[in-house]
N, C-alpha and C. Protein backbone atom coordinates (compact mmCIF):
# COMPACT_ATOMS: atom_id res chain seq x y z
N UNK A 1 103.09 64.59 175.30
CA UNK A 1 102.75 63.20 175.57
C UNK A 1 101.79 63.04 176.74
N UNK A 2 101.90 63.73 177.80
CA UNK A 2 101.26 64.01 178.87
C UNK A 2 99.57 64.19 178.65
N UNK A 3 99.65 65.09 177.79
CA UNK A 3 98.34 65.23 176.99
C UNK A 3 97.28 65.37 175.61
N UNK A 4 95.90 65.16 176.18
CA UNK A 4 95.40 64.28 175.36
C UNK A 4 95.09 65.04 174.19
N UNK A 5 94.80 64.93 173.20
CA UNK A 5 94.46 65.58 171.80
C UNK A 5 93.71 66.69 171.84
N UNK A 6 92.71 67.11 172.93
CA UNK A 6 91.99 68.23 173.29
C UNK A 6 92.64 69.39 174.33
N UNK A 7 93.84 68.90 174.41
CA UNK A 7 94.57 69.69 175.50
C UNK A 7 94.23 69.54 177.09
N UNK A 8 93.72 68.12 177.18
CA UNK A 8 93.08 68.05 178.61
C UNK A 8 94.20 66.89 179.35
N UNK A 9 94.90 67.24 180.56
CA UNK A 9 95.88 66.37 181.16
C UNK A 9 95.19 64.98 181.29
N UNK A 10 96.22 63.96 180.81
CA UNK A 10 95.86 62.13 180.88
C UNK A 10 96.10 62.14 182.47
N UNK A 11 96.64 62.31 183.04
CA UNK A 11 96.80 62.07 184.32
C UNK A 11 96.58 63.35 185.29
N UNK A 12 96.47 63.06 186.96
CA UNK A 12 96.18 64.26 187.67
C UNK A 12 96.99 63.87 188.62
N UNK A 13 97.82 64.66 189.55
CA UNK A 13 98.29 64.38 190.81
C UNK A 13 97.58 65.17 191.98
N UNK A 14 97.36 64.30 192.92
CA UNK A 14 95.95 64.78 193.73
C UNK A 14 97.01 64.67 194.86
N UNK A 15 97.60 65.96 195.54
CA UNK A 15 98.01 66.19 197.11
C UNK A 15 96.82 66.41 198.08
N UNK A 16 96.81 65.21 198.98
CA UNK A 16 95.40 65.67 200.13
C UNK A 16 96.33 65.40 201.17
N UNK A 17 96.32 66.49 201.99
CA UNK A 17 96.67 67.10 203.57
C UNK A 17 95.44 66.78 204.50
N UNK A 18 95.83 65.94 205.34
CA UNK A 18 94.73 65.42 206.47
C UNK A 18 95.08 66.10 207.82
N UNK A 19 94.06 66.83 208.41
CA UNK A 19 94.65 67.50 209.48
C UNK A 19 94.84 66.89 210.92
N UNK A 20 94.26 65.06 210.25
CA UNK A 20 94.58 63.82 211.77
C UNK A 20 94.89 62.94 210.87
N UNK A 21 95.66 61.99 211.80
CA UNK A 21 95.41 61.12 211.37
C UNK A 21 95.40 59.77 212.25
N UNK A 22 94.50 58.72 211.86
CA UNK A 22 94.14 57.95 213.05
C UNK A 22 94.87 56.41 212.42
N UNK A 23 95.82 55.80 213.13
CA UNK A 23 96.54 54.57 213.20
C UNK A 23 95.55 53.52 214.24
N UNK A 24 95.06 52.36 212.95
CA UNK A 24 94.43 51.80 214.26
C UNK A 24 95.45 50.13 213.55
N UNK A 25 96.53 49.92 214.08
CA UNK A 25 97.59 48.86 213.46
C UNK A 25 97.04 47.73 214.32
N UNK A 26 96.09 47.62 215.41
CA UNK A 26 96.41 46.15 215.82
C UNK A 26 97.70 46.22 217.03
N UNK A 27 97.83 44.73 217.23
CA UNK A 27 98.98 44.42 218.17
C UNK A 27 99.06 43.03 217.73
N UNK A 28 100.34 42.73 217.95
CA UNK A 28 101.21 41.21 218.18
C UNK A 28 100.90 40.52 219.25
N UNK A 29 100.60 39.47 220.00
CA UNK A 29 101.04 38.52 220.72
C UNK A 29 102.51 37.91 220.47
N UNK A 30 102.84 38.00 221.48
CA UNK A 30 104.88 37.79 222.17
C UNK A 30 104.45 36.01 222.37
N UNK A 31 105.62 35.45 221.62
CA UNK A 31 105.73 34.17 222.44
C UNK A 31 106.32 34.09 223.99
N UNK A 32 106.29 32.81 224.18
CA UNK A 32 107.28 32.57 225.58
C UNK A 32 108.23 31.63 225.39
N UNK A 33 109.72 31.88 225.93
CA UNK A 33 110.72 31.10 225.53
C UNK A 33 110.45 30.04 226.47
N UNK A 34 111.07 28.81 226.29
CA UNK A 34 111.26 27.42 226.53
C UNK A 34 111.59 26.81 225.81
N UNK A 35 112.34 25.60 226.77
CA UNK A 35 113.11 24.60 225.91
C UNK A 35 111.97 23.79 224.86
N UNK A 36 112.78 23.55 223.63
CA UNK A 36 111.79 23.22 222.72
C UNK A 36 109.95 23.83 222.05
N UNK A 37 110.43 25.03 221.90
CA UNK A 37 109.10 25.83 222.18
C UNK A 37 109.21 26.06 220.63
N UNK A 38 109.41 25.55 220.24
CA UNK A 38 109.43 25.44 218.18
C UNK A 38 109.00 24.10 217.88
N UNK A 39 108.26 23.10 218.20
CA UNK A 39 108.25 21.60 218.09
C UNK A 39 106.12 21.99 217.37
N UNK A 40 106.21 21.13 216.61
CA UNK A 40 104.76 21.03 216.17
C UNK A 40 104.09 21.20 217.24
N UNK A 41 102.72 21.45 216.99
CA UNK A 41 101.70 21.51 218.58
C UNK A 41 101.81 23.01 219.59
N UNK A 42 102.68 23.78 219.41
CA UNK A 42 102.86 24.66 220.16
C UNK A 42 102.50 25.74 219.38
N UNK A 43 101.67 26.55 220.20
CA UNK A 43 101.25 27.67 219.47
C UNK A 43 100.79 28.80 220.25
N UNK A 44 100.98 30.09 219.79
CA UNK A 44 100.13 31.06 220.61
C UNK A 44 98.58 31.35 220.96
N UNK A 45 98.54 31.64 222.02
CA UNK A 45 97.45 31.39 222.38
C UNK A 45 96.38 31.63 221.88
N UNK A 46 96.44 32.96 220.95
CA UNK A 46 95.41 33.42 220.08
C UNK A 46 94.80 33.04 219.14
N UNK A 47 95.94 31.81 218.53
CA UNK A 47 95.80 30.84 217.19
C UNK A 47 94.83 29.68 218.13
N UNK A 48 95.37 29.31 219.21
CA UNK A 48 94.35 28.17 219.50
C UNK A 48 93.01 28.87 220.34
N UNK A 49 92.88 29.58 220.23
CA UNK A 49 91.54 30.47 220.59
C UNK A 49 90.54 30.33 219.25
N UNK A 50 91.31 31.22 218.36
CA UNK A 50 91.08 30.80 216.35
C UNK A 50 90.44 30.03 215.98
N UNK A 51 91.35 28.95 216.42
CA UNK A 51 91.16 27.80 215.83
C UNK A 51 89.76 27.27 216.52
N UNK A 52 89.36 27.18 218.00
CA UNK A 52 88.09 26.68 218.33
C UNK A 52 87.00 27.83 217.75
N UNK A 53 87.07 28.69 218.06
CA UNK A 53 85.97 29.79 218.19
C UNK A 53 85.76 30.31 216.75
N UNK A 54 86.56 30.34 215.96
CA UNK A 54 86.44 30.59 214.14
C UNK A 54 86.27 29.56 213.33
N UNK A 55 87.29 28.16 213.48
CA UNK A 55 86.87 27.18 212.50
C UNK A 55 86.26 26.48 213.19
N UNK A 56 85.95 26.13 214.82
CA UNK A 56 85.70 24.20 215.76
C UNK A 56 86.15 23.70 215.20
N UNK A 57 88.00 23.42 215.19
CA UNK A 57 88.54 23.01 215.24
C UNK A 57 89.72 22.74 216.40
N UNK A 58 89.76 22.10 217.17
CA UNK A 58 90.16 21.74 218.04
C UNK A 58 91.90 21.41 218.02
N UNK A 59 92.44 22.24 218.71
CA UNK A 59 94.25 22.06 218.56
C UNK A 59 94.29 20.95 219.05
N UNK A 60 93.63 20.18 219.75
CA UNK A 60 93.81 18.90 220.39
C UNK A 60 93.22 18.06 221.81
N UNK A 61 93.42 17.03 222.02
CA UNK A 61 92.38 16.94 223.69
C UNK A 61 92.75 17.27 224.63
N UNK A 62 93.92 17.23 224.94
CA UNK A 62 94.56 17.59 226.57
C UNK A 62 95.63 18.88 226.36
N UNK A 63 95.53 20.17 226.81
CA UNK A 63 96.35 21.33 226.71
C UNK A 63 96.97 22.07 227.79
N UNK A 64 97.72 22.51 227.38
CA UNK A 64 98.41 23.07 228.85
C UNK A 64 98.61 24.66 228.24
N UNK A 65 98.04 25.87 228.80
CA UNK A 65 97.93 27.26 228.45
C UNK A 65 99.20 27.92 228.93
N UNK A 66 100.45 28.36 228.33
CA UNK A 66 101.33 29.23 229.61
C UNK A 66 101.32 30.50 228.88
N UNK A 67 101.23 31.04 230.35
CA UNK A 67 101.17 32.56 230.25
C UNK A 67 102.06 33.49 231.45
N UNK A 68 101.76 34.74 231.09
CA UNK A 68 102.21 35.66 231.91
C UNK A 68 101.46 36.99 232.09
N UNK A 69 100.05 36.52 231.60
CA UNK A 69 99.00 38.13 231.45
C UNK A 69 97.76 37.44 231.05
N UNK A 70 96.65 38.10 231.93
CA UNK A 70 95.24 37.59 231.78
C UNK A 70 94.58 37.05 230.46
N UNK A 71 95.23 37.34 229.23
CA UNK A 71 94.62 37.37 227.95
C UNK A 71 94.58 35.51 227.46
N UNK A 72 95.37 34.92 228.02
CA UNK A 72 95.46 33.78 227.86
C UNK A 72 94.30 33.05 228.47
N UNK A 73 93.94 33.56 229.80
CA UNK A 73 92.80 32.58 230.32
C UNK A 73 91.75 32.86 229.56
N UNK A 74 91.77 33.46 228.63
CA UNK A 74 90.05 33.66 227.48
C UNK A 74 90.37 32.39 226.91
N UNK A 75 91.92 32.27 226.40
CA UNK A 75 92.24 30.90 225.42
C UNK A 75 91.55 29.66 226.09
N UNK A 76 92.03 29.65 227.39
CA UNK A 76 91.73 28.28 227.97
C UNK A 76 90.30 27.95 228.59
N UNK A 77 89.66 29.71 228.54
CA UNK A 77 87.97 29.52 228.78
C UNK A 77 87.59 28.66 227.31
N UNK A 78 87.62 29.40 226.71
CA UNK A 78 87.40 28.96 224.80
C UNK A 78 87.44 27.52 224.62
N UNK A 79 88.61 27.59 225.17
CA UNK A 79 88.97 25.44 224.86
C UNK A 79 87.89 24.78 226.04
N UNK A 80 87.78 25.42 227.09
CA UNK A 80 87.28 24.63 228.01
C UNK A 80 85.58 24.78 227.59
N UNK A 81 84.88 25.74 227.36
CA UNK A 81 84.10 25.74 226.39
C UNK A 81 83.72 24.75 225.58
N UNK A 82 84.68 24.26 224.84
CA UNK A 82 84.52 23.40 223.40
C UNK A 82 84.74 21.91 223.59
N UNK A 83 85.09 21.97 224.96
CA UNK A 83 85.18 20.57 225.82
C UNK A 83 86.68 19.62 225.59
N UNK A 84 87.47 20.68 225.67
CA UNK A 84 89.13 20.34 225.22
C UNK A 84 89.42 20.39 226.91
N UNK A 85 89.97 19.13 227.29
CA UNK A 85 90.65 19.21 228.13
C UNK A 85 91.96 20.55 228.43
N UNK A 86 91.94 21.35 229.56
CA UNK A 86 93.18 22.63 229.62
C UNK A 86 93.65 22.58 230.99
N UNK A 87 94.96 22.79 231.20
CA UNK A 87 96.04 23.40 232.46
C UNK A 87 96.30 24.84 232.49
N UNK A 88 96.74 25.58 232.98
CA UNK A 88 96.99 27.02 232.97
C UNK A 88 97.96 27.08 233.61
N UNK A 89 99.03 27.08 233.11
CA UNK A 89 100.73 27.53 234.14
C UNK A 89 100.92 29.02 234.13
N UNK A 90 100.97 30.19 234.75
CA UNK A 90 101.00 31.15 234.84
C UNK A 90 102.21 31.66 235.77
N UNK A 91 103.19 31.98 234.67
CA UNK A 91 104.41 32.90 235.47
C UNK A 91 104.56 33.57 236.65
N UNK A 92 103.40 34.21 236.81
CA UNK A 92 102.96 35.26 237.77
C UNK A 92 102.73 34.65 238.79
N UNK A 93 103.38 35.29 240.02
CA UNK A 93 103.34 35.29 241.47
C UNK A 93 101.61 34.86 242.09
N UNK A 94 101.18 36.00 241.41
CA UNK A 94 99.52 35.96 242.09
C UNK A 94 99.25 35.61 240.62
N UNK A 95 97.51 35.00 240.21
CA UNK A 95 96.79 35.73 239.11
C UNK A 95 95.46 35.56 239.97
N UNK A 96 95.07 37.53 239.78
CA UNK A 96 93.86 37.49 240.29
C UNK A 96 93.29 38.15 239.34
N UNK A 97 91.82 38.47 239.51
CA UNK A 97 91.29 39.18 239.02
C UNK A 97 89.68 38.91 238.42
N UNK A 98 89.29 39.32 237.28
CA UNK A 98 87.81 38.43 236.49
C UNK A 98 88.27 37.11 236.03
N UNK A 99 89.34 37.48 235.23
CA UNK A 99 89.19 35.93 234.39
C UNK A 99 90.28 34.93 235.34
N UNK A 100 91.40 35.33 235.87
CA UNK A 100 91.38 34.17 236.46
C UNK A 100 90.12 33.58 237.11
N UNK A 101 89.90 34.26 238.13
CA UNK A 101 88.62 33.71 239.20
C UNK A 101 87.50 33.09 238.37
N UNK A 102 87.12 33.46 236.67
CA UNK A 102 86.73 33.03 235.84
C UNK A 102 87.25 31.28 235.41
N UNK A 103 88.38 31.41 235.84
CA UNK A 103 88.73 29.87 235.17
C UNK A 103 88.88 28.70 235.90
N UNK A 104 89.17 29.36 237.49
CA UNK A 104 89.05 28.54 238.42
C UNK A 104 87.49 27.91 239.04
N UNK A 105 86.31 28.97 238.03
CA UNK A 105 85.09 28.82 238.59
C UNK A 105 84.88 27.78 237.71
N UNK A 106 85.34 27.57 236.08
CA UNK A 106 85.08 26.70 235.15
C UNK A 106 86.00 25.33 235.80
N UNK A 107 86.54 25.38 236.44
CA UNK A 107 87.48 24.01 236.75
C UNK A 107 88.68 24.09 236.54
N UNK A 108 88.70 25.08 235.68
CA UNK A 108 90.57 24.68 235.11
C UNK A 108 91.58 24.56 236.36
N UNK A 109 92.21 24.17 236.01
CA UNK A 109 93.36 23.99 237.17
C UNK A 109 94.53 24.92 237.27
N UNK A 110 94.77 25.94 237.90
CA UNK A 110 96.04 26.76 237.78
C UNK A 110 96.74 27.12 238.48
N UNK A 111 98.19 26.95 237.78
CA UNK A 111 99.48 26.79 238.24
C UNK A 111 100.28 27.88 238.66
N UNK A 112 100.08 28.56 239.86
CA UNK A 112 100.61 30.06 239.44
C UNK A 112 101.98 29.84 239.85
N UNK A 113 102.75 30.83 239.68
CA UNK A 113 104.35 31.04 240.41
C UNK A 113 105.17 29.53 239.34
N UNK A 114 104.40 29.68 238.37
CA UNK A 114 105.50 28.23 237.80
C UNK A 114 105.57 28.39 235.89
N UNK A 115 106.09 27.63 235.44
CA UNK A 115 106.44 27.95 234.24
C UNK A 115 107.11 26.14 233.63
N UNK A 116 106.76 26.37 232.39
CA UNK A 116 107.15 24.80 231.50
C UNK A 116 109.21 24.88 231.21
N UNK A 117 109.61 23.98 232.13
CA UNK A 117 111.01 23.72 232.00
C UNK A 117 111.15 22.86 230.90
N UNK A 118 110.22 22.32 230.65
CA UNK A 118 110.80 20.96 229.36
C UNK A 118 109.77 20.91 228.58
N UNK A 119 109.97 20.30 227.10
CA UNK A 119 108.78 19.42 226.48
C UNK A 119 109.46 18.36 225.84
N UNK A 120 108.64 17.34 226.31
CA UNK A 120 108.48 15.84 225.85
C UNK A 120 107.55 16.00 225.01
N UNK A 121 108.73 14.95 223.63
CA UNK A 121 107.99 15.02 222.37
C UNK A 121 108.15 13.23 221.84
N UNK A 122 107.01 12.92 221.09
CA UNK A 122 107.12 11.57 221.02
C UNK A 122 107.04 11.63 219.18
N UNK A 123 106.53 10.18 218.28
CA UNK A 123 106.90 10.53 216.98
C UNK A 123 107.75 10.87 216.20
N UNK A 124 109.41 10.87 216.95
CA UNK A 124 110.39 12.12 216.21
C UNK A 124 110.45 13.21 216.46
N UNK A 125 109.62 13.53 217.52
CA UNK A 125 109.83 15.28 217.75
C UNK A 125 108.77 16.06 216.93
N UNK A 126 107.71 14.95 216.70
CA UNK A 126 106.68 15.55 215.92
C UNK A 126 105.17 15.87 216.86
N UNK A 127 104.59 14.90 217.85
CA UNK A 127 104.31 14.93 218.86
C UNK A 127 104.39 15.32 220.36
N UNK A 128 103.27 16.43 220.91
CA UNK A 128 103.83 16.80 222.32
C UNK A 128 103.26 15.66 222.65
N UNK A 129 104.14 15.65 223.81
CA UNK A 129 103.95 13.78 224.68
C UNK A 129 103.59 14.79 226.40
N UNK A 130 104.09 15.54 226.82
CA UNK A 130 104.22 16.40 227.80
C UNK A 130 104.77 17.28 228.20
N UNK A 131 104.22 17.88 229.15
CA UNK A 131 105.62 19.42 229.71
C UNK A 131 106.24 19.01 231.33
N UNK A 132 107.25 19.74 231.33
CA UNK A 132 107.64 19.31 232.81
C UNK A 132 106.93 20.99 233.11
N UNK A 133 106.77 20.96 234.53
CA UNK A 133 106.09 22.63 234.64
C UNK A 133 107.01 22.47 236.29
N UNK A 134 108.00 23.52 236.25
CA UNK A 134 108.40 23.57 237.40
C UNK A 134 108.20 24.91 238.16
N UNK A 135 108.46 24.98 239.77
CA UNK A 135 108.17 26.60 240.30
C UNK A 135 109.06 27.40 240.06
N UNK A 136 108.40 28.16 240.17
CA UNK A 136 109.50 29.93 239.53
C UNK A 136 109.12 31.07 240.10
N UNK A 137 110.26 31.63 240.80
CA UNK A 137 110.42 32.70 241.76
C UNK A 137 111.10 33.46 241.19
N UNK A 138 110.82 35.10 240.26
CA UNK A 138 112.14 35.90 240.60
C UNK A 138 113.40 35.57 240.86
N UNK A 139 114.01 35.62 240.57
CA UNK A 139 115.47 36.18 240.94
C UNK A 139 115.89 34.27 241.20
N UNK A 140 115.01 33.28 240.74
CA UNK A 140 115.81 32.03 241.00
C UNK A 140 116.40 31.18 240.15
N UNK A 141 117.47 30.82 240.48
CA UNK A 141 118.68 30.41 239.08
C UNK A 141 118.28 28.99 238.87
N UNK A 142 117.37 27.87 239.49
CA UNK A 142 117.57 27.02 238.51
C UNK A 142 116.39 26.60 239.04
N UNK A 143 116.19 25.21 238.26
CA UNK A 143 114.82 24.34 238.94
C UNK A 143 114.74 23.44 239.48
N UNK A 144 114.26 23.59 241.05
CA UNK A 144 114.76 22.50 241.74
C UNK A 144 113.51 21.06 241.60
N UNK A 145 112.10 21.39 241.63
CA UNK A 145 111.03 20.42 241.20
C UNK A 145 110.47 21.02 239.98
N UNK A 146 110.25 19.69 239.58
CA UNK A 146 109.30 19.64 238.50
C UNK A 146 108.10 18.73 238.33
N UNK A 147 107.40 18.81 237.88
CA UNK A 147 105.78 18.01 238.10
C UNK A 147 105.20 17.22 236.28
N UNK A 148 105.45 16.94 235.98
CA UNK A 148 104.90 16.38 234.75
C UNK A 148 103.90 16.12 234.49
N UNK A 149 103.36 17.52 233.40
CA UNK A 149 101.60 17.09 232.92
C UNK A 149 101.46 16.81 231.92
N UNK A 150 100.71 15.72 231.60
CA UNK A 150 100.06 14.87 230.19
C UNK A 150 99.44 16.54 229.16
N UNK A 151 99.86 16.10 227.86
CA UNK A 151 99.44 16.96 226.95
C UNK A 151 99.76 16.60 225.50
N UNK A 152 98.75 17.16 224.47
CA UNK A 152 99.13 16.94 223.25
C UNK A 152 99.03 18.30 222.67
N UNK A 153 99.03 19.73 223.21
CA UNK A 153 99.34 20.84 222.30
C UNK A 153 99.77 21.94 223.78
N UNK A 154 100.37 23.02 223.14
CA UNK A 154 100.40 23.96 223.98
C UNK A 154 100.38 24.92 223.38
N UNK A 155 99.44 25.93 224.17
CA UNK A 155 99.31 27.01 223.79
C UNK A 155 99.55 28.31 225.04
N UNK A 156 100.64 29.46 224.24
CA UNK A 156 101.77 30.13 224.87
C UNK A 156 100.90 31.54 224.71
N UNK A 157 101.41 33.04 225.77
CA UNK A 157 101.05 33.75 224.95
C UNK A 157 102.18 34.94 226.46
N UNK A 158 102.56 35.38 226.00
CA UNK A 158 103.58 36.35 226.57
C UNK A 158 103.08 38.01 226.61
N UNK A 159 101.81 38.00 226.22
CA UNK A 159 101.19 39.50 226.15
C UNK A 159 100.94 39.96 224.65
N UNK A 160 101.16 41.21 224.93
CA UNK A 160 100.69 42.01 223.05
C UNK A 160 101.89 42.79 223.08
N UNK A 161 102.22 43.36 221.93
CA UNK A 161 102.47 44.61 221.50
C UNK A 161 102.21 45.49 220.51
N UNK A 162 102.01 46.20 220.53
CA UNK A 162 101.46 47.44 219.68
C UNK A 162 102.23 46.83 217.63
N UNK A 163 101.31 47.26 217.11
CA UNK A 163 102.05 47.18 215.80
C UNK A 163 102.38 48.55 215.31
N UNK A 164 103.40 48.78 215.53
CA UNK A 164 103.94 50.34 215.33
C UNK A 164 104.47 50.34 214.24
N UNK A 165 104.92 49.45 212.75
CA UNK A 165 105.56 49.24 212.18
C UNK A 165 104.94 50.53 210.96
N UNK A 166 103.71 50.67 210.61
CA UNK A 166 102.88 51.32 209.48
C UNK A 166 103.60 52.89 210.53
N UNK A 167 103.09 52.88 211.35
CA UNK A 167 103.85 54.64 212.34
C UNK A 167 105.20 54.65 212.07
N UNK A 168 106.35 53.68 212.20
CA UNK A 168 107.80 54.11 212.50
C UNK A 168 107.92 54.18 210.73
């Protein structure tokens, strides 16, 4: 059955031994937890990067960027770029470096040592209405101020990780 009327195999099984092999999988962007951080409007940072710089389409007018690693201030260069109003709350103690010093040269405004305690949602919970953004220290158990900034999207981004999934 295997073969064909001339005695020649219908099928072949081809073993090829590669003596490398090169994994190039990409990486994930990590969200960031917060209260209500599943509500329409919220997104990682990379999607609202996407979204201006691939379709000009605009996540919205007034944004607030939180992060915890330089890769985010490209997001909020991008938006600021495209003439989207942006905030930058940044986890981190210090942020120095190119692109911060990059975003502070564009205007943006940034929040270091602090992080989004709340979101205010209007519509049903369909609308961001605002974030509360309070300070954050290491090792501190609760929040004693908070500051409330106007916004209609947020965009999050907690770092990368490797896509190891095609390797494991």
């Amino acid at each position: 059955p295997a073969l064909l009327a001339a005695g020649v195999p219908r099928h072949r099984l081809w073993k090829v031994r590669a003596r490398q092999v090169i994994l190039a999988t990409g990486s994930i962007e990590r969200p960031l937890a917060f209260a209500n951080n599943d509500r329409p409007g919220i997104m990682l940072a990379s999607a609202a990067r996407a979204m201006v710089e691939r379709y000009g389409v605009a996540p919205g007018a007034q944004g607030v960027v939180f992060t915890n690693n330089d890769d985010a201030y490209l997001t909020a260069l991008a938006l600021r770029r495209a003439g989207i109003g942006v905030r930058l709350v940044d986890s981190r103690g210090r942020a120095e470096g190119v692109l911060p010093n990059k975003a502070r040269a564009a205007g943006i405004d940034v929040a270091t040592s602090s992080v989004i305690s709340a979101v205010n949602t209007s519509f049903g919970g369909l609308n961001i209405a605002s974030v509360k953004v309070a300070a954050y220290r290491k090792g501190q158990g609760r929040v004693i101020a908070e500051k409330k900034v106007e916004c209609d999207f947020i965009a999050m981004s907690g770092g990368w990780n490797p896509a190891l999934h095609l390797w494991c």
